[in-house]
Each structure stands twice: as C-alpha cells, then as structure tokens.
Protein backbone atom coordinates (compact mmCIF):
# COMPACT_ATOMS: atom_id res chain seq x y z
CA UNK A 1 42.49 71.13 267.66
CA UNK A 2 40.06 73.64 266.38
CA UNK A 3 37.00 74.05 268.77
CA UNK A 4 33.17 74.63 267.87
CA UNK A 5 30.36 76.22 269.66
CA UNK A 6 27.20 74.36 269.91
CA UNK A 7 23.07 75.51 269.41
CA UNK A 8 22.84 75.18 272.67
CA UNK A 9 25.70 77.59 273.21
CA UNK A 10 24.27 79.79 270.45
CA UNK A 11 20.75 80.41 272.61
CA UNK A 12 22.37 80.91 275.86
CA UNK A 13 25.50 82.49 274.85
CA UNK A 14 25.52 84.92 271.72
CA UNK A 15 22.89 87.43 270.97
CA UNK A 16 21.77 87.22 267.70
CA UNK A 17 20.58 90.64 266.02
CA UNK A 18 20.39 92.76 263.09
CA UNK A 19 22.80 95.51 262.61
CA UNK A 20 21.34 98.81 262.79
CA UNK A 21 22.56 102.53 263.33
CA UNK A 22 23.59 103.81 266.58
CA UNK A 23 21.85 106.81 266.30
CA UNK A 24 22.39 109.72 268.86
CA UNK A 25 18.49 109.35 269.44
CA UNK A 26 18.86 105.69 270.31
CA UNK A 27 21.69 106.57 273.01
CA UNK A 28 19.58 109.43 274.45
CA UNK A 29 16.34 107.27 274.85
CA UNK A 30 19.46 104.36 276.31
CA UNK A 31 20.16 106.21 278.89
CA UNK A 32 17.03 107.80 280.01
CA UNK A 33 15.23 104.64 280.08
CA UNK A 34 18.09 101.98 281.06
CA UNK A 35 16.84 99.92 278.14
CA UNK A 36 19.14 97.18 276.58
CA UNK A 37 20.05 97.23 272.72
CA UNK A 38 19.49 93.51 271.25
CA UNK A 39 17.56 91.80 268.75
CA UNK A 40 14.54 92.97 266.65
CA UNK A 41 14.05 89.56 264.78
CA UNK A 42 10.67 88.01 264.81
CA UNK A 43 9.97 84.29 266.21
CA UNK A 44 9.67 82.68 262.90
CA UNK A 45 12.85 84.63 261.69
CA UNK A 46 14.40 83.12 264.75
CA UNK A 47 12.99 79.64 263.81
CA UNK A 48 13.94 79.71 260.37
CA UNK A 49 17.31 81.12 261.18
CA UNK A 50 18.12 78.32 263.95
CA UNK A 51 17.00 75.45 261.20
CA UNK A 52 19.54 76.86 259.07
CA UNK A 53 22.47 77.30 261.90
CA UNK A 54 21.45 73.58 262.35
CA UNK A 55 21.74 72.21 259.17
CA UNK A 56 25.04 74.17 258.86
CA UNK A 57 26.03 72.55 261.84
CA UNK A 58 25.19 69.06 260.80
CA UNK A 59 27.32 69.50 257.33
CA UNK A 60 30.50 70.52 258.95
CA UNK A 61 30.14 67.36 261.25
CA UNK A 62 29.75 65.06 258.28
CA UNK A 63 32.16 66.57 256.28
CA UNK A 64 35.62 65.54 255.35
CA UNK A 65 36.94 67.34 252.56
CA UNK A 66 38.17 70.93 251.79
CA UNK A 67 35.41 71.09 249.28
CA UNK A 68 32.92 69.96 251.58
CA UNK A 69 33.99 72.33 254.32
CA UNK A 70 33.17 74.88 251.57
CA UNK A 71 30.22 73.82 250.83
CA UNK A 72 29.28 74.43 254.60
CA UNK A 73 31.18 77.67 254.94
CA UNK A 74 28.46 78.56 252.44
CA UNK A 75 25.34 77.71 254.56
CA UNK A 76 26.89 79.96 257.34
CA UNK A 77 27.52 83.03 254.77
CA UNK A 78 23.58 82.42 253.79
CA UNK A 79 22.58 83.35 257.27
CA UNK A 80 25.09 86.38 257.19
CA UNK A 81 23.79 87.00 253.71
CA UNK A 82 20.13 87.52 255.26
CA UNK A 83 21.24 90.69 257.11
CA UNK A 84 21.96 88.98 260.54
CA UNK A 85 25.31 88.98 262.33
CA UNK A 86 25.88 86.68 265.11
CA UNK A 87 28.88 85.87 266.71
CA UNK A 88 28.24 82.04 266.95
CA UNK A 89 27.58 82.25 263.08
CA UNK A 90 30.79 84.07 262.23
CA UNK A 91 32.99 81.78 264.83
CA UNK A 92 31.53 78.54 262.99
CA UNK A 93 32.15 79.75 259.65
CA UNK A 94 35.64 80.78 260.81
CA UNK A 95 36.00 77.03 261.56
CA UNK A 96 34.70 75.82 258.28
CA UNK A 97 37.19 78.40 256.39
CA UNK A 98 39.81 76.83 258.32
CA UNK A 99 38.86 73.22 257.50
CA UNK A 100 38.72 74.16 253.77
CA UNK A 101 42.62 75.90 254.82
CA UNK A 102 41.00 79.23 253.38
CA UNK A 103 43.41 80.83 256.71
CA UNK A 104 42.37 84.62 255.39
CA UNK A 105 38.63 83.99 255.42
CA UNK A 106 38.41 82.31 258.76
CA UNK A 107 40.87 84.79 260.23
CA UNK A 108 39.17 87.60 259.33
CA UNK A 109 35.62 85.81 260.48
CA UNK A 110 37.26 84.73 263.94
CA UNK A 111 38.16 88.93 264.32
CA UNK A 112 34.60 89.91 263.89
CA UNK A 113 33.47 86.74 266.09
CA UNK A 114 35.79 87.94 268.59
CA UNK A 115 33.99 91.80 268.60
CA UNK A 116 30.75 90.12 269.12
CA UNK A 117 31.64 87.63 271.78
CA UNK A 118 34.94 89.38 273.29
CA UNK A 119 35.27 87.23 275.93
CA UNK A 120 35.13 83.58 274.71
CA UNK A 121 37.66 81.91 274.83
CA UNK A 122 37.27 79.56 272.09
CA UNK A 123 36.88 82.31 269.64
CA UNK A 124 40.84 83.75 271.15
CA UNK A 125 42.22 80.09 270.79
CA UNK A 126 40.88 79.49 267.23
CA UNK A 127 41.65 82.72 265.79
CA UNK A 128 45.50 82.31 267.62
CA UNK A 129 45.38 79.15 265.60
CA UNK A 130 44.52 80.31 262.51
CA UNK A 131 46.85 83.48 262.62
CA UNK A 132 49.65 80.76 263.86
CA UNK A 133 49.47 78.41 260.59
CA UNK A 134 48.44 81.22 258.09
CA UNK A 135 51.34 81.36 255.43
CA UNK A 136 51.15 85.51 255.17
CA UNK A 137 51.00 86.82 259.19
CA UNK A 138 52.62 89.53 259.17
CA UNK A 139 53.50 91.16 262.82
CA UNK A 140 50.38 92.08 265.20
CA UNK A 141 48.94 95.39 264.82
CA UNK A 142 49.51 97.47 267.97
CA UNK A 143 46.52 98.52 270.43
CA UNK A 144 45.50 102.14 270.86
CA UNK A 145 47.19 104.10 273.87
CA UNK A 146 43.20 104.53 275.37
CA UNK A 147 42.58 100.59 275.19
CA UNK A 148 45.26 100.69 278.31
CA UNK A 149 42.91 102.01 280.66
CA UNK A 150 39.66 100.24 279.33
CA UNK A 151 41.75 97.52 279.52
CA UNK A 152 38.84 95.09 280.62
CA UNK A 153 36.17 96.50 278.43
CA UNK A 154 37.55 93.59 275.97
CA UNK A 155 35.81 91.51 277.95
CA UNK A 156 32.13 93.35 276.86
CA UNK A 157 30.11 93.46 273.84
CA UNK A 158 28.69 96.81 272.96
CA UNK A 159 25.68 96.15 274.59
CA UNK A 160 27.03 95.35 277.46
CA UNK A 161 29.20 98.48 277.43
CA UNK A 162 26.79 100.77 276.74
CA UNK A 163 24.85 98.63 280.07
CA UNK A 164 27.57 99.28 282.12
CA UNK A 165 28.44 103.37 280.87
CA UNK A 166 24.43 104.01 281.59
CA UNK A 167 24.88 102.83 284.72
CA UNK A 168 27.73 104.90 285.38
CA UNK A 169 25.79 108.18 284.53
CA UNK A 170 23.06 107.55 286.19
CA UNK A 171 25.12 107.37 289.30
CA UNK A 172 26.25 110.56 288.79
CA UNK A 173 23.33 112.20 289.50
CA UNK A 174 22.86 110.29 292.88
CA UNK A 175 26.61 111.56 293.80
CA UNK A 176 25.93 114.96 293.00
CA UNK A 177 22.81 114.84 295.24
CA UNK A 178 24.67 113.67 297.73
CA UNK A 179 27.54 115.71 297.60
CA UNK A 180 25.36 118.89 297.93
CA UNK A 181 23.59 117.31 300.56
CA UNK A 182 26.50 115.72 302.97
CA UNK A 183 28.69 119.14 301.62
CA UNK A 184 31.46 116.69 300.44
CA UNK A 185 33.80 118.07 297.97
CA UNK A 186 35.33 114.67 297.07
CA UNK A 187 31.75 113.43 296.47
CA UNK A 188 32.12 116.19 293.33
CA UNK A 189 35.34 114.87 292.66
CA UNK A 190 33.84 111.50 292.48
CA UNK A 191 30.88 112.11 290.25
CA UNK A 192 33.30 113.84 287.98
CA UNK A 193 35.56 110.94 287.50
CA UNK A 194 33.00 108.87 287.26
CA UNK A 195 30.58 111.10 284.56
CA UNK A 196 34.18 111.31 282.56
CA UNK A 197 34.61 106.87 282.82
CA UNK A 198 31.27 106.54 281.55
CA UNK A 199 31.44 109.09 278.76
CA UNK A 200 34.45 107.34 277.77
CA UNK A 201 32.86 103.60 278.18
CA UNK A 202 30.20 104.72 275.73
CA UNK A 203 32.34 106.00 273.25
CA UNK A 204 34.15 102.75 273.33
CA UNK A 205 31.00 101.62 272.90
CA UNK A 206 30.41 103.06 269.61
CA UNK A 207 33.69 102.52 268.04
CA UNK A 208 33.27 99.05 268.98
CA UNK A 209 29.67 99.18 266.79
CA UNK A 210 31.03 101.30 264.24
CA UNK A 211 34.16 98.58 263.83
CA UNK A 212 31.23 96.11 263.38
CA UNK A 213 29.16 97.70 260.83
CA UNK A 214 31.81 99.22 258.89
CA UNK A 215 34.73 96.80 259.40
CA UNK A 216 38.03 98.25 257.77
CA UNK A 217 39.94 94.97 258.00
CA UNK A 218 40.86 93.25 255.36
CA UNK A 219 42.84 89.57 254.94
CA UNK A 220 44.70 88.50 252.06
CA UNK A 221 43.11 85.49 250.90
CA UNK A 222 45.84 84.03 248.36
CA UNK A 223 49.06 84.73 247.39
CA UNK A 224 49.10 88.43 245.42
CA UNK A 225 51.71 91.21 244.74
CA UNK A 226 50.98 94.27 246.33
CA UNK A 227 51.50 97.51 244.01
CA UNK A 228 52.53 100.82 244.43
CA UNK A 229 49.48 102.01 242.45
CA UNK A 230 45.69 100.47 241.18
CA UNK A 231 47.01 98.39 237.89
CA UNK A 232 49.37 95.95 237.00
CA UNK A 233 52.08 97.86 235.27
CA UNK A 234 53.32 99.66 238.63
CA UNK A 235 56.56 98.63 240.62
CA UNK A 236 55.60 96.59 243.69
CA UNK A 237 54.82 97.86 247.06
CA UNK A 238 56.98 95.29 248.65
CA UNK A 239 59.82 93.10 248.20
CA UNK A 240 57.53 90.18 248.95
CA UNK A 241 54.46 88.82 247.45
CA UNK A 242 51.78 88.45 250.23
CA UNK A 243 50.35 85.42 251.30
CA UNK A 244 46.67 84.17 252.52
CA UNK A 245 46.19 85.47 256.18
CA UNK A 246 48.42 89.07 255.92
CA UNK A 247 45.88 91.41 257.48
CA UNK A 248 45.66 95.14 256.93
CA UNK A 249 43.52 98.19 257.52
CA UNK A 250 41.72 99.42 254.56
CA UNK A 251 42.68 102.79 253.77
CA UNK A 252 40.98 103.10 250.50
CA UNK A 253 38.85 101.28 247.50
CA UNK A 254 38.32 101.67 244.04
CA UNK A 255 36.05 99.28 241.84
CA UNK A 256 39.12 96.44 241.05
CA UNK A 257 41.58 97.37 243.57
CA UNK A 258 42.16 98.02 247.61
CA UNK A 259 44.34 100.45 249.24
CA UNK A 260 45.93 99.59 252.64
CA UNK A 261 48.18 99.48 255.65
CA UNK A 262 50.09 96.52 256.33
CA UNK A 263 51.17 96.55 260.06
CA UNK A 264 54.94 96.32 259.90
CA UNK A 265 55.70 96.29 256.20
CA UNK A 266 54.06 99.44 254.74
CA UNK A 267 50.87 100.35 252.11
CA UNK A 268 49.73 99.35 248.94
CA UNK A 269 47.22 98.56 246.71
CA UNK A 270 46.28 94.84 245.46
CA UNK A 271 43.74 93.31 243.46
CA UNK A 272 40.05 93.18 244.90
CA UNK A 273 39.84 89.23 243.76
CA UNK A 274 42.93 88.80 246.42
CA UNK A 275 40.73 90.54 249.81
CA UNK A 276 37.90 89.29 252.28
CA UNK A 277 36.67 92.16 254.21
C-alpha cells in the first residue's frame, strides 16, 4: 500500500527551501559562524505555497482515476515549477505518478525525495515499491567504495551534514589546544583524524547538493529503443527495448536525444520524449 506524508508532517518534518549555490564563500562564513543553511522564502511565499501543497493534497484524496491522479501530479510539479524543492512535495508527487502507473516519473521523484529526506522511511518503502512493479528495472546501481565508511551519513540531509562536519572542525582546534597543553601526542593524532572525518563529511556534503541541483539521473518513462547513436536509422544499443522505470546516469544531451549508462546492460542514446530527469 503506497504511503503519504501529511501537512502536518510537511511543517515539522521537511525543510522547504530554494535551491541555491554552495558557494566556497557560503562554506567559509558556515563554519566560522556555525550558522545553518535552510530556507530564504518569505511568509506569504510560505502561505501561498502551503495553500497549494493543500489543495494538491485534497485532489489526490478525492481522486480515483489515472487521469485524475495526473491532474494532481500536476499541482505538485506547479510548486516545483515555482523554483522550490521540498522533499514532502517530490515524495507526494512520486505517489500521484504512481497512482496514474507513470512508474518512471514517480521513481525518479521518490530518488530525489529520498536525497532530501534520507532517512524516512516512507520515502525507502514507496520508492522499493515503485522500482518493484516498474516493467523496465534493470539491476541496482552499485554504491561508491567511500559511501562504506560514511555509511550513516545516509541518514542526513546536507544541512545536516554540513551541521555535523562544522562541528567536527571546530573541535579540532580545542584538541590541538589541548594537546599542546597536556603534551599528548595522541591528542594530535586525534585532531588529525578527526580534521580529515570532517573534511570528508563536508565534501559529502556537497556532492550530496550538487546531486540535487544538477541531478544526472534519468528514468525511462515508456517503452523506447535505445540506439547506438542520436537518430533513428542506427542499430540498437541493446537487444531489448527499454521499459518505463529503467534508470540510468546521464552521460550526455543533445537537443532531441540523451546519452547514458544503463547499470548492468551498457550505454546508449534514446529519444528525449522517452526521459524524466
């Protein structure tokens, strides 16, 4: 049974913001001042914004069709479409996509729901949903060597990472204090390992924001051939046509077509019309 997140969820759970740079000035002035990264909307953008979630919300509870569950998956990309990204938003518009059995639109909106709000657990059970009656999965991608010992840093948004790795520095400079003070080698040994876990926190940090803001996933969203080239007349990339829900890295874009990396199969290039990214 597909789940949903309430308002009330959305104001005490997700942070809603506008996507902006993470600029090497706004990490400096981060971790000098121990400030946290959030929203920059105004009260009566909020206002106007939570009317909309609302009424959003109230269509996909009265509706019963696929076409009405479009209809609503609409009102949810109009919020999106006013420069805000929100977890709640993209997790309830993942739900709608599902209802209207669009599988590639509301896997690919579960993923980015997922980077926002990492460690809710609806978001995991709707996307494993999705992925698990999706006509095209292909087999999961693999995770990066150096997720294995950030392990639990899916847990955090960026925020929240970048929280945690200021943190971490600005112990550092208490350890060193100390360590020159109580003459304690392993004090030094200790503020290096630590100055080296936060460095690396905050990079994941960034990558995380960067995968936001410039998502390279992209999800078939009907059944296309993939071709060994950007037009029709070329041999195809595979010996199978793919289906709504394959997902792939983007590796490439022209105007009409999209180049990429299909975890376990290989790379090609298919039709624009045929991706959600």
């Amino acid at each position: 049974m597909i789940r949903s997140i309430t308002i009330c969820d959305w104001m005490i759970r997700s942070t809603l913001f506008r996507v902006g740079w993470l600029r090497l000035f706004g990490l400096l002035v981060l971790l000098a001042n121990m400030t946290a990264w959030g929203t920059n909307c105004s009260a009566d953008e909020m206002s106007r914004v939570q009317e909309q979630f609302q009424a959003a919300q109230a269509k996909f509870e009265t509706a019963q069709s696929p076409a009405d569950f479009l209809e609503t998956a609409k009102m949810f990309e109009s919020i999106l479409g006013q420069g805000i990204e929100s977890g709640v938003v993209r997790f309830n518009l993942g739900n709608a996509y599902f209802r209207a059995n669009e599988f590639g639109r509301s896997i690919l909106n579960y993923r980015k729901a997922k980077l926002l709000m990492p460690s809710n657990t609806y978001v995991q059970a709707n996307l494993e949903q999705a992925i698990s009656l999706s006509p095209g999965r292909l087999p999961g991608d693999s995770k990066p060597v150096w997720k294995n010992f950030l392990f639990w840093s899916d847990w955090l948004t960026p925020s929240a990472k970048i929280w945690v790795g200021s943190f971490a520095l600005s112990t550092v400079a208490i350890i060193s204090l100390l360590a020159v003070w109580l003459r304690k080698p392993w004090l030094r040994i200790g503020g290096i390992a630590i100055f080296l876990l936060s460095g690396l926190i905050l990079w994941d940090a960034w990558n995380l924001q960067q995968e936001i803001e410039h998502s390279k996933l992209g999800v078939v969203v009907a059944e296309t051939v993939a071709r060994k080239g950007t037009g029709d007349d070329y041999a195809p990339a595979f010996d199978q046509p793919l289906r709504d829900g394959a997902e792939f890295m983007i590796l490439s874009e022209t105007s009409n077509w999209t180049f990429g990396r299909f975890e376990g199969v290989g790379d090609g290039w298919i039709r624009n019309e045929f991706v959600a990214r």
